[in-house]
Protein backbone atom coordinates (compact mmCIF):
# COMPACT_ATOMS: atom_id res chain seq x y z
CA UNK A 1 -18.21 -28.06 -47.37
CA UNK A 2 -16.62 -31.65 -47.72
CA UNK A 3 -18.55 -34.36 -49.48
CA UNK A 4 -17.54 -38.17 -48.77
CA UNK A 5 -16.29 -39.62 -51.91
CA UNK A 6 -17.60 -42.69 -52.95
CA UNK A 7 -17.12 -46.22 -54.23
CA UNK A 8 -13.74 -46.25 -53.11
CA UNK A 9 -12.01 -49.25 -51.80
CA UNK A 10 -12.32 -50.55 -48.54
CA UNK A 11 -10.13 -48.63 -46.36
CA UNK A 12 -9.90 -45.74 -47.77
CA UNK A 13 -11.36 -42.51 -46.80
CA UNK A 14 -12.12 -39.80 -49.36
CA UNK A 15 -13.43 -36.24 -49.24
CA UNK A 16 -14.38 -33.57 -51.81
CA UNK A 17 -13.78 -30.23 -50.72
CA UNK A 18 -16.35 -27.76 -52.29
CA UNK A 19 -17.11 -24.23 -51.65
CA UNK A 20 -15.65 -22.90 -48.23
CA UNK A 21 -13.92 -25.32 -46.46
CA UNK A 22 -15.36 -24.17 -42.47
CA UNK A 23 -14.19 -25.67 -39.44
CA UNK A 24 -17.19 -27.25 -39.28
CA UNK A 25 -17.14 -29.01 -41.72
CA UNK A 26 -13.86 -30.94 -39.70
CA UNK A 27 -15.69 -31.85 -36.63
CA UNK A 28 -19.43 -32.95 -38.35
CA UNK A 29 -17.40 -34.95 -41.17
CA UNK A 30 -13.96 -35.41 -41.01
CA UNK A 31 -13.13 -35.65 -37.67
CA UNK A 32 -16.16 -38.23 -36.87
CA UNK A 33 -14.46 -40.59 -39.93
CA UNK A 34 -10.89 -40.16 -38.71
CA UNK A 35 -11.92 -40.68 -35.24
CA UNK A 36 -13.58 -43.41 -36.06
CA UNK A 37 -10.98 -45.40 -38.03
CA UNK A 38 -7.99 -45.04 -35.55
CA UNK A 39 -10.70 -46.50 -32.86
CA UNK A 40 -11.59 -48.96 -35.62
CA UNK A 41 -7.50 -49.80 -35.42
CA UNK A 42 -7.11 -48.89 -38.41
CA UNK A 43 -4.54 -46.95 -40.41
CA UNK A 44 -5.87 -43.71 -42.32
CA UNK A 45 -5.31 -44.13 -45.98
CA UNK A 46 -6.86 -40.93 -46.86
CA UNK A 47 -7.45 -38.78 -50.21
CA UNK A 48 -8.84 -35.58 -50.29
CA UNK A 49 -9.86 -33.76 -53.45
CA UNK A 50 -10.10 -30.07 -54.06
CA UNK A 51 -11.44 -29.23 -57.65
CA UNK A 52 -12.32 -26.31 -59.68
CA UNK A 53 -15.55 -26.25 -56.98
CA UNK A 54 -13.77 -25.75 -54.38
CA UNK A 55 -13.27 -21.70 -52.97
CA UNK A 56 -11.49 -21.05 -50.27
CA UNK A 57 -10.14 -22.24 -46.60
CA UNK A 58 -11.58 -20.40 -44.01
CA UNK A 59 -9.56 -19.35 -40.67
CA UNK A 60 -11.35 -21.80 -38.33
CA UNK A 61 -10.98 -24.11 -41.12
CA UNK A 62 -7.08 -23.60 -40.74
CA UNK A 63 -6.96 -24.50 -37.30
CA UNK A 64 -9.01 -27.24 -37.67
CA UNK A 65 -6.85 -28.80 -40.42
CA UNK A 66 -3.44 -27.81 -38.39
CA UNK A 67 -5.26 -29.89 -35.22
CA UNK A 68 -5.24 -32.90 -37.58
CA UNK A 69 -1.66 -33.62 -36.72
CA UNK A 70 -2.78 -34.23 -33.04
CA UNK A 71 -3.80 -37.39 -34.24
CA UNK A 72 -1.65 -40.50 -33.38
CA UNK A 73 1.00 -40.25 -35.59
CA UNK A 74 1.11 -43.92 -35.86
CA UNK A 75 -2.16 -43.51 -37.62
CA UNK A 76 -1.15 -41.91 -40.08
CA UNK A 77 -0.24 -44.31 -43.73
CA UNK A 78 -1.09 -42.29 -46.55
CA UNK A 79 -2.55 -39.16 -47.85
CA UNK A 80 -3.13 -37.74 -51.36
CA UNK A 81 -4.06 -34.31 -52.20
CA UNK A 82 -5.59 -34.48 -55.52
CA UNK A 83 -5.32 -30.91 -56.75
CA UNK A 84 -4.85 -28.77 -60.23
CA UNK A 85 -4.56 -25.67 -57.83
CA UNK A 86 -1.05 -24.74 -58.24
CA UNK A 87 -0.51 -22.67 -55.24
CA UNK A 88 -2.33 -25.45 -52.90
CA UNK A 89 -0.32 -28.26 -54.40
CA UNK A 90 2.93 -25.95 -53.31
CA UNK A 91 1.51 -25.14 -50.30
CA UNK A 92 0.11 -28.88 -49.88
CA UNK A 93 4.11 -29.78 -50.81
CA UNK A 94 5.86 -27.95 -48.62
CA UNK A 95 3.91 -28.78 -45.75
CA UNK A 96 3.42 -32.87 -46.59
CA UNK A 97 6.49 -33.18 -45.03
CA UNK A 98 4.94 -32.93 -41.67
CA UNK A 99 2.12 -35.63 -41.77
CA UNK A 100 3.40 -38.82 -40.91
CA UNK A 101 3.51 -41.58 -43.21
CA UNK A 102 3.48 -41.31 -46.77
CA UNK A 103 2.22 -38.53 -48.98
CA UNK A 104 2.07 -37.19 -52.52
CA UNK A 105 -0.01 -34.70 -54.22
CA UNK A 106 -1.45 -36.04 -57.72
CA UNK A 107 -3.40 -33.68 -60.31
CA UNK A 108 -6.69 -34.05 -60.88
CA UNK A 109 -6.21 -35.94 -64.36
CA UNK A 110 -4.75 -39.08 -62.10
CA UNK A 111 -7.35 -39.16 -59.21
CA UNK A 112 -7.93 -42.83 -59.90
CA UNK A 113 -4.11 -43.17 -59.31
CA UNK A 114 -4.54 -41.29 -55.83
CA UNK A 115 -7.12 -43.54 -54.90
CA UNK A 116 -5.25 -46.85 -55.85
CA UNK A 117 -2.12 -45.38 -54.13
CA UNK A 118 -3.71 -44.56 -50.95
CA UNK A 119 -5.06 -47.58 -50.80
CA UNK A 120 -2.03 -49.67 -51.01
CA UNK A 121 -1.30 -51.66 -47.52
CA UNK A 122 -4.77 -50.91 -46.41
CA UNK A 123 -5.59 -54.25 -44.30
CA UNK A 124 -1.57 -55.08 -43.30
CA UNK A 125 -1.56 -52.28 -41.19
CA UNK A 126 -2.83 -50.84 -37.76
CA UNK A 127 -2.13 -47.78 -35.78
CA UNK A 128 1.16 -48.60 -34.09
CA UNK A 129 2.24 -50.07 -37.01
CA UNK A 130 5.18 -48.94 -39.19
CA UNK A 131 4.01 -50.78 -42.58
CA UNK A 132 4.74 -47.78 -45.01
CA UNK A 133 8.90 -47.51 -44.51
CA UNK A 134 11.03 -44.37 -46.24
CA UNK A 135 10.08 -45.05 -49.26
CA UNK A 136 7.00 -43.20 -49.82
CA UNK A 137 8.10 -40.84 -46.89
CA UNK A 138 7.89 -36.79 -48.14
CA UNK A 139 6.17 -35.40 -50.65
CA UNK A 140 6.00 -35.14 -54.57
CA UNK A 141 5.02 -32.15 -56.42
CA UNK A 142 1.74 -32.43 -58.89
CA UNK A 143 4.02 -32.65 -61.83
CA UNK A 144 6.55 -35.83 -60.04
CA UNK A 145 3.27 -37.60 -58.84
CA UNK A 146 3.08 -40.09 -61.79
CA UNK A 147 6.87 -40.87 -62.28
């Protein structure tokens, strides 16, 4: 299931993944946002949190998330995995190299640095924009996140 976070700046979306992550839970929550925003014309700044309540992915949750790069890739500014799940912050790593724009995966300890990282440029950018450069291009493991 994914649960909206809240109180979180303007411009940022945030999700709690608890339980079984199903591919429904992509097109009655996540998709909708996402959708939303880029028609919005606005970039996704976008943190996602899987905790000690969270279970498993299932398969049709898989291919939902792997559809999420059919997105514009222009829409794309930044994503942060907050995560003490070792194996999904590797997994989370490896793969971060293929969203577009920025991304980093931060432990759980420093989700209100996620938050106030995803949220930087939120308002200077709009799909088609290129606001977020090489610098925060690639991804950082759980234990680089806060250097």
């Amino acid at each position: 299931m994914i649960e909206p976070l809240r109180d979180l700046p303007d411009g940022v979306l945030g999700f709690r993944i608890v339980g079984t992550l199903e591919a429904s839970d992509y097109r009655d929550v996540f998709d909708p946002a996402i959708d939303e925003t880029i028609a919005d014309g606005r970039g996704l700044h976008l943190v996602v949190v899987m905790d000690e309540a969270f279970d498993h992915l299932s398969f049709g949750g898989m291919i939902e998330d792997a559809k999420l790069l059919g997105r514009p890739l222009s829409a794309w500014k930044r994503a942060a995995f907050v995560t003490d799940h070792d194996v999904l912050a590797g997994i989370a790593t490896v793969f971060g190299g293929l969203v577009p724009g920025a991304f980093k995966v931060f432990p759980l300890e420093r989700r209100d640095a996620a938050i106030a990282w995803a949220a930087e440029g939120v308002g200077a950018d709009v799909v088609g924009a290129d606001v977020v450069g090489a610098d925060g291009v690639g991804a950082e493991t759980a234990g680089d996140a806060g250097r």
